[in-house]
Protein backbone atom coordinates (compact mmCIF):
# COMPACT_ATOMS: atom_id res chain seq x y z
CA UNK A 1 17.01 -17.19 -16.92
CA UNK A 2 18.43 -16.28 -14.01
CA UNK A 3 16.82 -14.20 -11.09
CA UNK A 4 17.48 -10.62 -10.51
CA UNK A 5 19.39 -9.65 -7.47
CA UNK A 6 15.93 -8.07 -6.14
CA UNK A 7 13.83 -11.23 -7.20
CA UNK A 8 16.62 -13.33 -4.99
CA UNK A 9 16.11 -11.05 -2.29
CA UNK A 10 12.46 -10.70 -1.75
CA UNK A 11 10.44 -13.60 -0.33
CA UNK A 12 7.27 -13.07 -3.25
CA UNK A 13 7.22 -15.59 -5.49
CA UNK A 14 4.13 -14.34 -7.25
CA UNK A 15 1.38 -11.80 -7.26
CA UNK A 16 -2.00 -13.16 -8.45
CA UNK A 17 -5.39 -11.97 -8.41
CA UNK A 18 -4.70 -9.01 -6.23
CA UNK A 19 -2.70 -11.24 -3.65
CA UNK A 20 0.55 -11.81 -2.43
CA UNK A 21 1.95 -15.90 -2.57
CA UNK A 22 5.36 -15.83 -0.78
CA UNK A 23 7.49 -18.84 -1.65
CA UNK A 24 6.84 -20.30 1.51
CA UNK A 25 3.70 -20.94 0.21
CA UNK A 26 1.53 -18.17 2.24
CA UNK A 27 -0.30 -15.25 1.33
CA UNK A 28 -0.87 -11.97 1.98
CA UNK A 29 -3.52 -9.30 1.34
CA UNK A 30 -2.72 -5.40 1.23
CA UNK A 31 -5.48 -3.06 2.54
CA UNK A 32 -4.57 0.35 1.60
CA UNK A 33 -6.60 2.84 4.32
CA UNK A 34 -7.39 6.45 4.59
CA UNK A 35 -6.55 8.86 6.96
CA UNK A 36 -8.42 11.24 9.70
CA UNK A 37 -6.74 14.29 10.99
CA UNK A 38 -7.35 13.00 14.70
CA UNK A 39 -6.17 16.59 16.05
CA UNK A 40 -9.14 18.54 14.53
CA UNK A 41 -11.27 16.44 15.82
CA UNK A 42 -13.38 17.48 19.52
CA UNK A 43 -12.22 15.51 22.87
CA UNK A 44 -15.79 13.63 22.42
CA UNK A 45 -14.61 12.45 19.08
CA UNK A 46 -11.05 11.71 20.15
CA UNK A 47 -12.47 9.20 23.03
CA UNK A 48 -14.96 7.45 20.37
CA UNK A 49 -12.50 6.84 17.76
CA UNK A 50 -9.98 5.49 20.79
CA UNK A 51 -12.64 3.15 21.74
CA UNK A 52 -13.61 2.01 18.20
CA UNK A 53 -10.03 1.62 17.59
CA UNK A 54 -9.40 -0.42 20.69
CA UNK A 55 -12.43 -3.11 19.88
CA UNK A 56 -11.41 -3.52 16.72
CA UNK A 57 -8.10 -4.48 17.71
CA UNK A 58 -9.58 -6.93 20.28
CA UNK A 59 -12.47 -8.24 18.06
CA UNK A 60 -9.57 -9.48 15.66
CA UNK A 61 -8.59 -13.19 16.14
CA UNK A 62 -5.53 -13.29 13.48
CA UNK A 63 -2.41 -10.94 13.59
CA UNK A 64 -2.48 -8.47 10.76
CA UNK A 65 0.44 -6.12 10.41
CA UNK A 66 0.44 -1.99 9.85
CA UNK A 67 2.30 -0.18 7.37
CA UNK A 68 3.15 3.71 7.12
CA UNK A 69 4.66 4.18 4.08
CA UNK A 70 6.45 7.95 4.13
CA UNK A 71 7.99 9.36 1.22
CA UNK A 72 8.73 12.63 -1.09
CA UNK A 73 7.09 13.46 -4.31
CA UNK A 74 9.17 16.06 -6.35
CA UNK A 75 6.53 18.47 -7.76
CA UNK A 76 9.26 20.18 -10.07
CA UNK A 77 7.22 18.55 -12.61
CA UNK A 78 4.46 20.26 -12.09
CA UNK A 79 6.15 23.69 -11.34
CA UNK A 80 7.60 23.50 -14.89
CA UNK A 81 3.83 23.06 -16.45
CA UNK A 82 2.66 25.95 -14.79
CA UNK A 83 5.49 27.41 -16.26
CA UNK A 84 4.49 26.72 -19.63
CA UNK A 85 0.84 27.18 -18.80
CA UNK A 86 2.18 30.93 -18.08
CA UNK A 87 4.02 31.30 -20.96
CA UNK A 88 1.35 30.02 -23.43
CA UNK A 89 -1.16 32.96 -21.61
CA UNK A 90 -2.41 35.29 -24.19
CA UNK A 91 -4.85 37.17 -21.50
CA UNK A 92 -2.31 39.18 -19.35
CA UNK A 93 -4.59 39.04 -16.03
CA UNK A 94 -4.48 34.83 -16.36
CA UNK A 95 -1.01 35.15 -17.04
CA UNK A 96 -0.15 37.12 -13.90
CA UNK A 97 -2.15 35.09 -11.84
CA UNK A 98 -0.59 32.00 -13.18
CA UNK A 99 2.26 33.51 -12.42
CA UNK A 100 1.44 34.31 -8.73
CA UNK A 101 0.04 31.08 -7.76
CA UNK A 102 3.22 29.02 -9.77
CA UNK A 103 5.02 31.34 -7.38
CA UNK A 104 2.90 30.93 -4.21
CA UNK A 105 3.32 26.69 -4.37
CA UNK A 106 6.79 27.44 -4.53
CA UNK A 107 7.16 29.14 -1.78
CA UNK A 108 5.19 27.10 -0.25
CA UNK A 109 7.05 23.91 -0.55
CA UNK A 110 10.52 23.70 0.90
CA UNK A 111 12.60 22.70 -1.83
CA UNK A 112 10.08 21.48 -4.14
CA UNK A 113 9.56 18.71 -2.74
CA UNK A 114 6.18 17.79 -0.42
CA UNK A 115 6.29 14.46 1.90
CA UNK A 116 2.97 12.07 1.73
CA UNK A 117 2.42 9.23 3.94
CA UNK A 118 0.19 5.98 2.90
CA UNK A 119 -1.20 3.61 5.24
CA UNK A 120 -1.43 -0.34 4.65
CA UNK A 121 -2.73 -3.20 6.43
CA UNK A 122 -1.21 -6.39 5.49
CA UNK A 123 -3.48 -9.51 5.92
CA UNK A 124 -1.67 -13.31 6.61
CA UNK A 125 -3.13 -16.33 5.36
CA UNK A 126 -1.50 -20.20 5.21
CA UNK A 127 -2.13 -23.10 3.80
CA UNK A 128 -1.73 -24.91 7.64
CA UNK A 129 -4.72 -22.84 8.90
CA UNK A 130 -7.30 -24.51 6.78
CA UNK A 131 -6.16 -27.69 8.64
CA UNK A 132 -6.03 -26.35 12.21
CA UNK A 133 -2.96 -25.19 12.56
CA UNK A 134 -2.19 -22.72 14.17
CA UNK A 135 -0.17 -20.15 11.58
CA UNK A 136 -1.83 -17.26 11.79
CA UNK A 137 0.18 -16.35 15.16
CA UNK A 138 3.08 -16.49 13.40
CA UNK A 139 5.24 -12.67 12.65
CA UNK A 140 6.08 -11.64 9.41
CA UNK A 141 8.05 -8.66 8.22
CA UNK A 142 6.28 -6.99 5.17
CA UNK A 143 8.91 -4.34 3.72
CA UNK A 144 11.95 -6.68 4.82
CA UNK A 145 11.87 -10.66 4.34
CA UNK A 146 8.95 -12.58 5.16
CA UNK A 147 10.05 -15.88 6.10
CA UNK A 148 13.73 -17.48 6.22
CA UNK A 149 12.06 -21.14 6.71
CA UNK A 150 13.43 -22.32 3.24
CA UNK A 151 12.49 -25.86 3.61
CA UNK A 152 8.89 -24.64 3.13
CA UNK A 153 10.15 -23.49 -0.43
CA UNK A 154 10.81 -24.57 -3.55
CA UNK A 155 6.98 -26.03 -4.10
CA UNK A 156 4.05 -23.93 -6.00
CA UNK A 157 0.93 -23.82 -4.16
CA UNK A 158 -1.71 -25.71 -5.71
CA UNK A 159 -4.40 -23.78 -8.21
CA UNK A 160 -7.41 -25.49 -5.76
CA UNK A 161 -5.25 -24.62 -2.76
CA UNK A 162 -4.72 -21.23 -3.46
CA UNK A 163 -8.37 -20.17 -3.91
CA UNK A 164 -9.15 -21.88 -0.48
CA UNK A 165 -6.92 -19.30 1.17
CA UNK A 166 -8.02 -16.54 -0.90
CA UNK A 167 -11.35 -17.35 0.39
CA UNK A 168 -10.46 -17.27 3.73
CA UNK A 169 -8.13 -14.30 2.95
CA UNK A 170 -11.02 -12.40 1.29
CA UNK A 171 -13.26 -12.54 4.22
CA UNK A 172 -10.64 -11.47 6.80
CA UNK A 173 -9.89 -8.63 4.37
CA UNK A 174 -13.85 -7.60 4.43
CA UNK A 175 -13.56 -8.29 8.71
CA UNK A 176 -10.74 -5.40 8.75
CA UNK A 177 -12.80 -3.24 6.53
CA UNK A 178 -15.57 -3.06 8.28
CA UNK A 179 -14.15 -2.52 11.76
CA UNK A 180 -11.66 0.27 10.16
CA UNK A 181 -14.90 1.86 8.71
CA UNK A 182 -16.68 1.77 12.47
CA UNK A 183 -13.55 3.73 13.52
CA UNK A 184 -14.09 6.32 10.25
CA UNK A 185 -11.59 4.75 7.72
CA UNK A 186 -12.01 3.73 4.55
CA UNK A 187 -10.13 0.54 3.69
CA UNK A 188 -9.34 -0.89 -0.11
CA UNK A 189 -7.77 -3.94 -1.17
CA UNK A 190 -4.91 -3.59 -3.34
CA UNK A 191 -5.28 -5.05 -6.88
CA UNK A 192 -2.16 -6.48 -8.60
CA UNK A 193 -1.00 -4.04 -10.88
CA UNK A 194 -1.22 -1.49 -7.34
CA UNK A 195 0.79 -4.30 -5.49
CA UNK A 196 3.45 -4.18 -8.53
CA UNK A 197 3.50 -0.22 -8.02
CA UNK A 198 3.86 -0.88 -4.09
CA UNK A 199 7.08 -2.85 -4.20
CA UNK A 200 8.48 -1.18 -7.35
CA UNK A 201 8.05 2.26 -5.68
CA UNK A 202 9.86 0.95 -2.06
CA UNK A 203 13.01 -0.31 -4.43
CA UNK A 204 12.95 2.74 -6.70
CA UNK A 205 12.12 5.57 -4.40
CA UNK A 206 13.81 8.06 -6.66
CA UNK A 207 11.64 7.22 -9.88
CA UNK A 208 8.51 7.17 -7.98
CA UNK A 209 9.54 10.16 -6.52
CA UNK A 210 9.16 12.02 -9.83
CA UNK A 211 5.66 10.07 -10.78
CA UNK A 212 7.56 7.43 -13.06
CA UNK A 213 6.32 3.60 -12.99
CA UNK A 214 7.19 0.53 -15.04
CA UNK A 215 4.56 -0.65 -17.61
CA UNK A 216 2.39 -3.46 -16.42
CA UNK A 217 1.56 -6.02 -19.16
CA UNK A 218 -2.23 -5.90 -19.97
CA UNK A 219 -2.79 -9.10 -18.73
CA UNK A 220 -2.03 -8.17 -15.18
CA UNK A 221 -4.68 -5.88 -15.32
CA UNK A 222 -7.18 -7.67 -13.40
């Protein structure tokens, strides 16, 4: 069968146990973090989360990449339950407060719409590092293309090879963790059926935007 237009374009030839294996035989790990409102926060805070920040950052010795991932969620959906929720009121007081609040979000909300923003850490790993060389330095692109070296394609990584760099990816994912959570942020790997949502969502913003996903097959479920 032949590939997709999509499947030709992006550089993933697989997502297994939670990780990313490109076809040039590398992997990634997704990270997705939580947020602080850094503005509320007192000038003696602001300096200790700079300074947390900034040795993380130096106590790393791979490059990891940072994703902000902004997008709308249409809450007409959820306008139109409240809607019914009103109508289905048999106590007038509930019903008039349904009413108000139904009313209230949606004055609320420019054009029913309300923008969120997700945070990602993407994690490299390849099959050279476990020999000494040095890959790790190399950039990668995570919404775009990954890698354009096609000679490096065309071959599946090994089952043994594979959980060698998850190994190794595992414990740089647990490194970031912890020095995100010394800065106050809470940092969660992605498993695959969340990966699947991830890139689904960037190449169908308008069906995510109204809460719809594809159904994952049971055994992806891990």
């Amino acid at each position: 069968m032949a590939e997709s237009a999509t499947q030709n374009f992006l550089e993933i030839q697989d997502i297994r146990e939670g990780v990313l294996l490109l076809k040039n035989n590398s992997i990634r790990g997704v990270l997705m973090v939580s947020s602080i409102n850094f503005a509320l926060k007192s000038d003696e805070e602001q300096t200790a989360i700079v300074y947390a920040f900034q040795n993380f950052l130096n106590s790393l010795d791979f490059s990891c990449q940072i994703v902000i991932q902004s997008r709308n969620i249409n809450i007409t959906p959820y306008l139109d339950a409240l809607k019914d929720l009103e109508d289905k009121q048999t106590n007038e007081l509930l019903k008039k407060q349904t009413s108000a609040y139904r009313e209230f979000i949606k004055n609320m909300v420019v054009g029913d719409t309300v923008m969120t923003k997700n945070f990602y850490v993407v994690v490299p790993y390849t099959l050279m590092e476990i020999f000494g060389v040095g890959g790790a330095s190399k950039q990668f692109n995570f919404l775009k293309q990954f890698s354009k070296d096609k000679k490096d394609q065309g071959q599946e990584m090994k089952d043994a090879d594979f959980q060698r760099c998850k190994t190794q990816l595992w414990q740089r994912m647990e490194f970031l963790a912890m020095g995100l959570r010394r800065c106050g942020l809470e940092a969660i790997p992605l498993t695959t059926p969340e990966l699947i949502e991830l890139f689904w969502a960037i190449h169908h913003p308008e069906q995510a935007e109204i809460g719809y996903y594809p159904e994952i097959l049971p055994e992806l479920l891990k």
